[in-house]
Protein backbone atom coordinates (compact mmCIF):
# COMPACT_ATOMS: atom_id res chain seq x y z
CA UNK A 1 83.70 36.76 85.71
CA UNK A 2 85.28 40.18 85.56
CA UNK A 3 85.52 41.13 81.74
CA UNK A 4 88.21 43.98 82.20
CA UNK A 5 90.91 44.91 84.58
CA UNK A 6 93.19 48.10 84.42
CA UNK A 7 96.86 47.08 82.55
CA UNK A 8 98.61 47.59 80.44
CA UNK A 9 99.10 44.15 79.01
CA UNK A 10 96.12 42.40 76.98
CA UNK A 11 96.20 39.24 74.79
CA UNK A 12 94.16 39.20 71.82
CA UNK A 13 92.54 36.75 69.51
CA UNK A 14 93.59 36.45 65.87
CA UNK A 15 90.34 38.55 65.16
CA UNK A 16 91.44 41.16 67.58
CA UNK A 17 88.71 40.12 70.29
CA UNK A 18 90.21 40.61 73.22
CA UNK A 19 90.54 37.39 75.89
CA UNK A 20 88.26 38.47 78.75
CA UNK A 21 90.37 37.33 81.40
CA UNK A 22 92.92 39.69 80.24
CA UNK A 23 91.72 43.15 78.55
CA UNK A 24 93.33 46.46 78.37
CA UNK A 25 90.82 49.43 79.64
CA UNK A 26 93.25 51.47 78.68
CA UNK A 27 93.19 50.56 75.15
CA UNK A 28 89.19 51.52 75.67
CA UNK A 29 89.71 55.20 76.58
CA UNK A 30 92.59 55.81 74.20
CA UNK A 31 89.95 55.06 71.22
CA UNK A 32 87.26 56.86 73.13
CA UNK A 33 89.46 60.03 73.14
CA UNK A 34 90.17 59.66 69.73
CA UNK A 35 86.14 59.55 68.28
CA UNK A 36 84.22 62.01 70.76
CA UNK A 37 82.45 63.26 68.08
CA UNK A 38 80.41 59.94 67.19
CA UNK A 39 77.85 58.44 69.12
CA UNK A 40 78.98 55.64 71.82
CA UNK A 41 77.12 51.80 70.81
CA UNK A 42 77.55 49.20 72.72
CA UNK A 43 75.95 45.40 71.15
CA UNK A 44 75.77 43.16 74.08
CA UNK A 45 75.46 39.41 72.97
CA UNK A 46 73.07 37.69 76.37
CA UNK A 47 73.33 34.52 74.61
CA UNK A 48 73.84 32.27 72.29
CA UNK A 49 70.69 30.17 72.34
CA UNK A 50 68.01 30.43 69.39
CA UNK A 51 65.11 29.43 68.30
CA UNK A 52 65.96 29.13 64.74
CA UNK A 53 68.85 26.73 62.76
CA UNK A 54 70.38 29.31 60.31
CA UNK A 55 72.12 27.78 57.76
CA UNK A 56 74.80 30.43 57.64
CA UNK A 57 74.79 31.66 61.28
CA UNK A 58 78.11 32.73 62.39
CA UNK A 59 77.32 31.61 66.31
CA UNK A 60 76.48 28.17 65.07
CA UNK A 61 79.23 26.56 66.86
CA UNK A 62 78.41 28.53 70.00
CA UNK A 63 75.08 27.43 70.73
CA UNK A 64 76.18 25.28 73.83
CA UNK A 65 78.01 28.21 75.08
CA UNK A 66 75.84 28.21 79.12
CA UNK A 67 73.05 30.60 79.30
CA UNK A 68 73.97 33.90 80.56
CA UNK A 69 72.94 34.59 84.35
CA UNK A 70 70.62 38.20 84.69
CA UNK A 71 73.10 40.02 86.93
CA UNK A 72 76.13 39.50 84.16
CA UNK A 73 74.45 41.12 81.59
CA UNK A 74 73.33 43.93 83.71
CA UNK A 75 76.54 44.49 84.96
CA UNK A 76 78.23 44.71 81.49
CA UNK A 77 74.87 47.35 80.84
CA UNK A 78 75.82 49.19 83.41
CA UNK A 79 79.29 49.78 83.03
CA UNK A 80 78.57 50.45 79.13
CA UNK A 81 76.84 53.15 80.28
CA UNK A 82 79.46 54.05 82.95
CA UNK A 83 81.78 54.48 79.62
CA UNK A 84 79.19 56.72 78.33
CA UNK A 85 77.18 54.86 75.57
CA UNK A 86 74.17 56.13 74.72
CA UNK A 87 73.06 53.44 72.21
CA UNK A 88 72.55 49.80 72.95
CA UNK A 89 72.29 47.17 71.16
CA UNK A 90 71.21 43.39 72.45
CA UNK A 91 71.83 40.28 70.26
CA UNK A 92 72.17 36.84 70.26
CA UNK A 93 71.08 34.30 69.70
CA UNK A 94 68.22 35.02 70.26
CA UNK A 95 67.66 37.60 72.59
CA UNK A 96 63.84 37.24 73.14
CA UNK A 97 64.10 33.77 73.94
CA UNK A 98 65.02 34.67 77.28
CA UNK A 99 61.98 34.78 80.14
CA UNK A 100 63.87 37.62 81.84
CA UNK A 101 64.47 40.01 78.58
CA UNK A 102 61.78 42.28 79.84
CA UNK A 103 63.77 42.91 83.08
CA UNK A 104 67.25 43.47 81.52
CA UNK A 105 65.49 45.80 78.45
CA UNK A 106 63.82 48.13 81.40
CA UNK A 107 67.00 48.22 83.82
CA UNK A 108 68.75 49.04 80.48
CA UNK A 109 66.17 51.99 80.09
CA UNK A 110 66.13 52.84 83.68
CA UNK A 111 69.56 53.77 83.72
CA UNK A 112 69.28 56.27 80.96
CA UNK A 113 69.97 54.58 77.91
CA UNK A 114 68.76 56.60 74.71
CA UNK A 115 68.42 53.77 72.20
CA UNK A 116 67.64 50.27 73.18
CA UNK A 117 67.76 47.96 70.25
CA UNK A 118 67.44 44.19 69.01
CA UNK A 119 68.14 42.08 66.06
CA UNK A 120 65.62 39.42 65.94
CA UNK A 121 63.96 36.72 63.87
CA UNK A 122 60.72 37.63 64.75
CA UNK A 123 59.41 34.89 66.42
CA UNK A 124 58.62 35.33 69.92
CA UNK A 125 56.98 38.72 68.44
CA UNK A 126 54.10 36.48 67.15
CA UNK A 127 52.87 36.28 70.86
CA UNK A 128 51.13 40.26 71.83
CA UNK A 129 52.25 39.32 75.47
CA UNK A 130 55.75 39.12 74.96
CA UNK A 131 55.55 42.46 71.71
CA UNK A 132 53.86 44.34 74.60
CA UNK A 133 56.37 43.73 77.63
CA UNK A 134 59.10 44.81 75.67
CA UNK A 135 57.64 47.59 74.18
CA UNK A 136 56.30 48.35 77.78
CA UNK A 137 59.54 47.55 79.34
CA UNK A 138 61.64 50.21 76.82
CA UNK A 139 62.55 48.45 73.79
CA UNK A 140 62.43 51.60 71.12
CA UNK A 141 64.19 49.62 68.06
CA UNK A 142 63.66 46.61 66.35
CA UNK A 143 65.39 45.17 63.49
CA UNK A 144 63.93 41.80 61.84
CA UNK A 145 65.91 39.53 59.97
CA UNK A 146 64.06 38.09 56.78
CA UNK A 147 65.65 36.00 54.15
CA UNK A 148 62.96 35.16 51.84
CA UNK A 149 59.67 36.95 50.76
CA UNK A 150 58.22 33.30 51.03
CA UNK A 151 58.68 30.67 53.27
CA UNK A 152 59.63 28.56 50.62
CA UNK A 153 63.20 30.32 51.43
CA UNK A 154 62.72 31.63 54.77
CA UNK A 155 62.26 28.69 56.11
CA UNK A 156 64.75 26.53 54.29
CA UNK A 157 67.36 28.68 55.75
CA UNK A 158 65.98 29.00 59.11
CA UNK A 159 65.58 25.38 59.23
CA UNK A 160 62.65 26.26 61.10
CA UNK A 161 59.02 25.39 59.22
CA UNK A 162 56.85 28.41 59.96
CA UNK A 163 59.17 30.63 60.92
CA UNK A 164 58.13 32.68 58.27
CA UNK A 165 54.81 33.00 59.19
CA UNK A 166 55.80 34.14 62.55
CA UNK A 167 57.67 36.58 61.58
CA UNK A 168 54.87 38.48 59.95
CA UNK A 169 52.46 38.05 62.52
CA UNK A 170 55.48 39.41 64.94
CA UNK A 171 56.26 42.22 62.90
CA UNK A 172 52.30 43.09 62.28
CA UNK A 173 51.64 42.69 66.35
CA UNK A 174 54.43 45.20 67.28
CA UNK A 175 53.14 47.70 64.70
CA UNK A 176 49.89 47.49 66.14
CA UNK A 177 51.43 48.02 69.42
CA UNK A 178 53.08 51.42 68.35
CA UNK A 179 50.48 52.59 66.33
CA UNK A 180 48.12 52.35 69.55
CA UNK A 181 50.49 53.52 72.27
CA UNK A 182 51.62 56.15 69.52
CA UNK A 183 55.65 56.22 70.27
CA UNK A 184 58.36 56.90 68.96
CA UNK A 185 59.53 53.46 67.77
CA UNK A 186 62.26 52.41 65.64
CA UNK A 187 61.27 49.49 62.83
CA UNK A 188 64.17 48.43 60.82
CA UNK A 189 65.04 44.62 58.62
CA UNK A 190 68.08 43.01 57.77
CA UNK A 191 68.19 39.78 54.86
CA UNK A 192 71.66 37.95 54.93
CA UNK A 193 72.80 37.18 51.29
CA UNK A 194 73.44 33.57 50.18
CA UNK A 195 72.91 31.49 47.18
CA UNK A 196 69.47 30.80 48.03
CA UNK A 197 68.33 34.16 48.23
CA UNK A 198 70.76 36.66 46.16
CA UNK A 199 68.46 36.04 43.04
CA UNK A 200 65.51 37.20 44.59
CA UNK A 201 66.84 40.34 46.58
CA UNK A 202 64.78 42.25 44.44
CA UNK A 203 61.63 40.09 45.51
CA UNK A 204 62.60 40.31 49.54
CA UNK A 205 63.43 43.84 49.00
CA UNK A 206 59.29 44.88 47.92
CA UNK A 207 58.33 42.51 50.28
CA UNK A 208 60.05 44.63 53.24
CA UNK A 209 58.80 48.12 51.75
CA UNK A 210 55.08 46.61 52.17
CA UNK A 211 55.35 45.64 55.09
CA UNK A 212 56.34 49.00 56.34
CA UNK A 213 59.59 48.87 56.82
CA UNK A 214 62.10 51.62 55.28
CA UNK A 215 65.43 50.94 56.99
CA UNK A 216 66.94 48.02 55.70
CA UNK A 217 70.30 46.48 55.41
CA UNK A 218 71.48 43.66 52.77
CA UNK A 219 74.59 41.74 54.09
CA UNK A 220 76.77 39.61 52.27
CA UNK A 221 77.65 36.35 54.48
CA UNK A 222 79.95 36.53 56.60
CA UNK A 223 81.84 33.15 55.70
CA UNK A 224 84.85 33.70 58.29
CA UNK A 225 83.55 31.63 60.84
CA UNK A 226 80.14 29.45 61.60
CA UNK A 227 77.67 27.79 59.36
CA UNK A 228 78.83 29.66 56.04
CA UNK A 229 82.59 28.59 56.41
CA UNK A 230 80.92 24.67 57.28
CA UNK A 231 79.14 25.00 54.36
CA UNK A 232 80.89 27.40 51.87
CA UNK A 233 80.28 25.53 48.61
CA UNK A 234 76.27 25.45 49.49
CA UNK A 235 75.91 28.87 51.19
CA UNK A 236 78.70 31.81 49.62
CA UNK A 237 78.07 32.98 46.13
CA UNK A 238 80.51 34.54 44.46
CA UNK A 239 79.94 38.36 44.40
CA UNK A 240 80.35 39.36 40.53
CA UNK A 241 77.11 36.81 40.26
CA UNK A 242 75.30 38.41 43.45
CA UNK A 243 76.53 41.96 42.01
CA UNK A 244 73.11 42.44 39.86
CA UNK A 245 70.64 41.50 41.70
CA UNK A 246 72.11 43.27 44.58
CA UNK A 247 72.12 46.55 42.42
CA UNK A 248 68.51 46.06 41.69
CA UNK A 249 67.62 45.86 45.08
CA UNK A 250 69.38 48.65 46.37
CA UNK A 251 67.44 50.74 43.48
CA UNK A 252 64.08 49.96 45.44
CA UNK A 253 66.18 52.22 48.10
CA UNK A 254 65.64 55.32 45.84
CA UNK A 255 62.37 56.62 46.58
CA UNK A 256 61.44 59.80 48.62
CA UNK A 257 60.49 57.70 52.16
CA UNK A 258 63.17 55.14 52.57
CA UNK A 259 65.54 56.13 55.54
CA UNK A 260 68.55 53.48 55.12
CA UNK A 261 68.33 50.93 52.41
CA UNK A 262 72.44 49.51 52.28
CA UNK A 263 74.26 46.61 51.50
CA UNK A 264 76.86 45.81 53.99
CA UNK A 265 80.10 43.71 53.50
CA UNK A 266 81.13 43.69 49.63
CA UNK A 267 84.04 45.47 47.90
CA UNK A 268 83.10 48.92 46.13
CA UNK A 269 84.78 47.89 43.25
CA UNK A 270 81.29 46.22 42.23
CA UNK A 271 78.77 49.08 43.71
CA UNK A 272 80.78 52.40 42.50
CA UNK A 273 77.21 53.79 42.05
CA UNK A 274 76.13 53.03 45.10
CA UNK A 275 78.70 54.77 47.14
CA UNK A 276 75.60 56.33 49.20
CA UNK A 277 74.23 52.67 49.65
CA UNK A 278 77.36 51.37 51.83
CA UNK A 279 77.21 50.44 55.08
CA UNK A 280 80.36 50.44 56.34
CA UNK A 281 81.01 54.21 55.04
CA UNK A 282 77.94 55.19 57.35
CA UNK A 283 78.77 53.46 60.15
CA UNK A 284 82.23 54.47 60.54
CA UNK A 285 81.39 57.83 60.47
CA UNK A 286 78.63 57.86 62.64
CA UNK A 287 78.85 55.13 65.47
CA UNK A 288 82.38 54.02 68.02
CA UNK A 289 81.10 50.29 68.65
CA UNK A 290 82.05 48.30 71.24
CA UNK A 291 81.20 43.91 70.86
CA UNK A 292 81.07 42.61 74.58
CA UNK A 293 80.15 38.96 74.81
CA UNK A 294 80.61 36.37 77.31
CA UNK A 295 83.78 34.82 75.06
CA UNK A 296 84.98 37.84 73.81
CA UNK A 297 85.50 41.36 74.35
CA UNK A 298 86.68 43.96 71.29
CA UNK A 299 86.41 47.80 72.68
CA UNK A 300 86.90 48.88 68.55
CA UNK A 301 84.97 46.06 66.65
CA UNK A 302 84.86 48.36 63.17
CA UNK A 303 88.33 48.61 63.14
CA UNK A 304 89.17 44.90 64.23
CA UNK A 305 86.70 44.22 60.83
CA UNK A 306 89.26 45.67 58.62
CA UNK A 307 92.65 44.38 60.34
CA UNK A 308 91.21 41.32 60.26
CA UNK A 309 87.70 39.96 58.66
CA UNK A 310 88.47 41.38 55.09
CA UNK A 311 91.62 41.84 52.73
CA UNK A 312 92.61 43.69 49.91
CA UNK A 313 94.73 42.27 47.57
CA UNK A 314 97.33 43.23 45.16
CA UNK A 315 94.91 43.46 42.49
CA UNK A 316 92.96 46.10 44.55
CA UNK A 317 96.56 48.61 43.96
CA UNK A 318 95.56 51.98 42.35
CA UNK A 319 91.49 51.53 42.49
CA UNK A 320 90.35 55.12 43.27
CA UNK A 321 88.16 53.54 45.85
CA UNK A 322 90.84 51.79 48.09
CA UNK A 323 90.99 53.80 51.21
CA UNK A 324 87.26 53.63 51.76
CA UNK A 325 87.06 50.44 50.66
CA UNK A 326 87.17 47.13 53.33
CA UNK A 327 87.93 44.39 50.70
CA UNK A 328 86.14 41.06 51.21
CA UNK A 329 85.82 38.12 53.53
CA UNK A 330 89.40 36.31 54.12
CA UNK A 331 87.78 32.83 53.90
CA UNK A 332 86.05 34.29 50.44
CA UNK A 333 89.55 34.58 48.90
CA UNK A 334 90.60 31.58 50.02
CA UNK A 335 88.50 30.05 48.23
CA UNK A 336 87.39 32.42 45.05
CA UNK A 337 90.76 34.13 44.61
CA UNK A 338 90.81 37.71 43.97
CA UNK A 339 89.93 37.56 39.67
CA UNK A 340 86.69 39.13 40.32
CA UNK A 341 88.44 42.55 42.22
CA UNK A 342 89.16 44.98 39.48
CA UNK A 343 90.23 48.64 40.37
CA UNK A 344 88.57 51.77 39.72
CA UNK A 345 90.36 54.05 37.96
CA UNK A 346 88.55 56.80 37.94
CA UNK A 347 85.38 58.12 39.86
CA UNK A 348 82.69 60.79 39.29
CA UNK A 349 82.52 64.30 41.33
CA UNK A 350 79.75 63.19 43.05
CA UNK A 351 81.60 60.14 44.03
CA UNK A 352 84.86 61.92 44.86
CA UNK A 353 83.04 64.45 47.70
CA UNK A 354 81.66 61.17 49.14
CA UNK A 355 84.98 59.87 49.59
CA UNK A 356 86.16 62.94 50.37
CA UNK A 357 83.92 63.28 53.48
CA UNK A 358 84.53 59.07 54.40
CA UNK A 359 88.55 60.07 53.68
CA UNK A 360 88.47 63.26 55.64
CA UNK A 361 87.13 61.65 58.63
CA UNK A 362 89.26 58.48 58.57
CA UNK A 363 92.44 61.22 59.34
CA UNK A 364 90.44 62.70 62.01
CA UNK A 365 90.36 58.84 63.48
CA UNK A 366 93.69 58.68 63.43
């Protein structure tokens, strides 16, 4: 099926994902033209199938979505490229559930791609066959997604016993696979926050620094769609309990080595300290990201977040920190209200030339 065609006229989703039948190219170059100066990512979803249960997953009601023939997802590589991405990004699912991954990770590198990365639970990792034939095929960035620093956790959310387990051995076989072919290699984590976990960020957070990995990102559920809008009582805390423990992770972050140690999706009015620990004010400065999937195609997926994923509210009127700020999840207010929100009044200098440089390059967006 032919995910673009040159028009004028597009439909789009409530989200702002447009149909594939029916997208605007046009409305692809017109944001291209407007951020040259960032680096062009495409994230590719090749499936929907996984290995683990995730309590909270997002895709859960997508998992009977049919598998993904090879030459699809090589053509949608290829014309990423043809657009002039330079950083690529594979998800799921699952991606390395798939017996031809190695093929579509080494076209993707064949045809000049500078970054080729996956999020992944770790699993398939725990076999050296399949660390080495990605690793031999391209595959120069890896981020693993751990939710517990015991399995006790881990694998309660999973809903996969041993899961946890795997992981490690995964994420010890692919180190031993750099450190012996001596590359260049990315490493990189990222722990979902729920009500099973938040209290022991600070826990999950040591237990990723010794195990080598100093590029980390600590995201707050999405509960929009999936398993944590199911389940919202069970899964979602509420974010002025999470608040803490997230701050005392995110001061693990502090030390001399660590690359990128951010929490992702919360309103600043709760991390105004952390202004250097957001993930959203990186990313929108440095990447233009692109979500192409076989349901859903969204040429400007950071900006789709904000029209929208997440709301501010009234409440949110006159906090120094609401142009950088996203707000929250829309299903979170629907069912927490807005009484934790409370403005910022006023913000340090520090702070300010922060915002200054995430302000100053919002107008050059536009």
């Amino acid at each position: 099926m032919a995910y673009y065609r040159t028009t004028l006229i597009y439909t789009a989703r409530k989200d702002c994902r447009y149909d594939r039948n029916i997208v605007d190219t046009q409305a692809f170059y017109r944001i291209k033209m407007r951020k040259e100066s960032k680096i062009s990512k495409s994230v590719i979803f090749v499936g929907y199938a996984c290995n683990n249960h995730c309590r909270f997953c997002m895709e859960q009601d997508k998992r009977s979505m049919p598998v993904r023939p090879t030459h699809e997802i090589k053509k949608e590589i290829f014309a990423a490229k043809k657009r002039g991405t330079v950083y690529l990004e594979l998800i799921g699912g699952e991606t390395t559930m798939r017996p031809d991954f190695p093929d579509i990770v080494g076209f993707a590198k064949k045809i000049g791609f500078h970054t080729i990365m996956i999020a992944t639970n770790g699993r398939m990792f725990s076999y050296k066959s399949v660390a080495k034939k990605l690793v031999e095929a391209g595959l120069n960035s890896v981020v693993f997604s751990i939710h517990g620093h015991k399995p006790e956790i881990h694998d309660y959310l999973t809903q996969a016993p041993g899961s946890f387990e795997q992981l490690k051995k995964g994420l010890t076989n692919l180190q031993e696979i750099i450190k012996r072919k001596q590359i260049n290699f990315h490493f990189g984590s990222n722990t979902t926050i729920v009500k099973q976990n938040y209290r022991y960020l600070p826990q999950i957070g040591k237990f990723i620094l010794n195990h080598g990995i100093v590029d980390s990102e600590f995201i707050f559920v999405d509960c929009n769609e999936g398993g944590a809008k199911r389940y919202f009582e069970e899964l979602v805390p509420k974010i002025s309990e999470a608040a803490p423990y997230i701050r005392k992770c995110l001061d693990l972050g502090g030390k001399k080595d660590v690359l990128h140690w951010d929490i992702r999706y919360v309103p600043l009015c709760h991390f105004p300290d952390y202004l250097n620990r957001i993930s959203e004010l990186h990313e929108t400065k440095t990447f233009n990201t692109e979500h192409i999937a076989q349901d859903f195609v969204d040429f400007d997926a950071l900006e789709s977040r904000k029209k929208w994923a997440r709301k501010k509210t009234l409440r949110c009127g006159g906090c120094a920190l609401y142009n950088a700020c996203e707000g929250i999840w829309v299903e979170y207010l629907k069912h927490y209200g807005d009484q934790e929100l409370s403005p910022v009044k006023k913000i340090s200098v520090e702070q300010k030339k922060m915002l200054d440089a995430y302000n100053t390059n919002r107008k050059h967006e536009r």
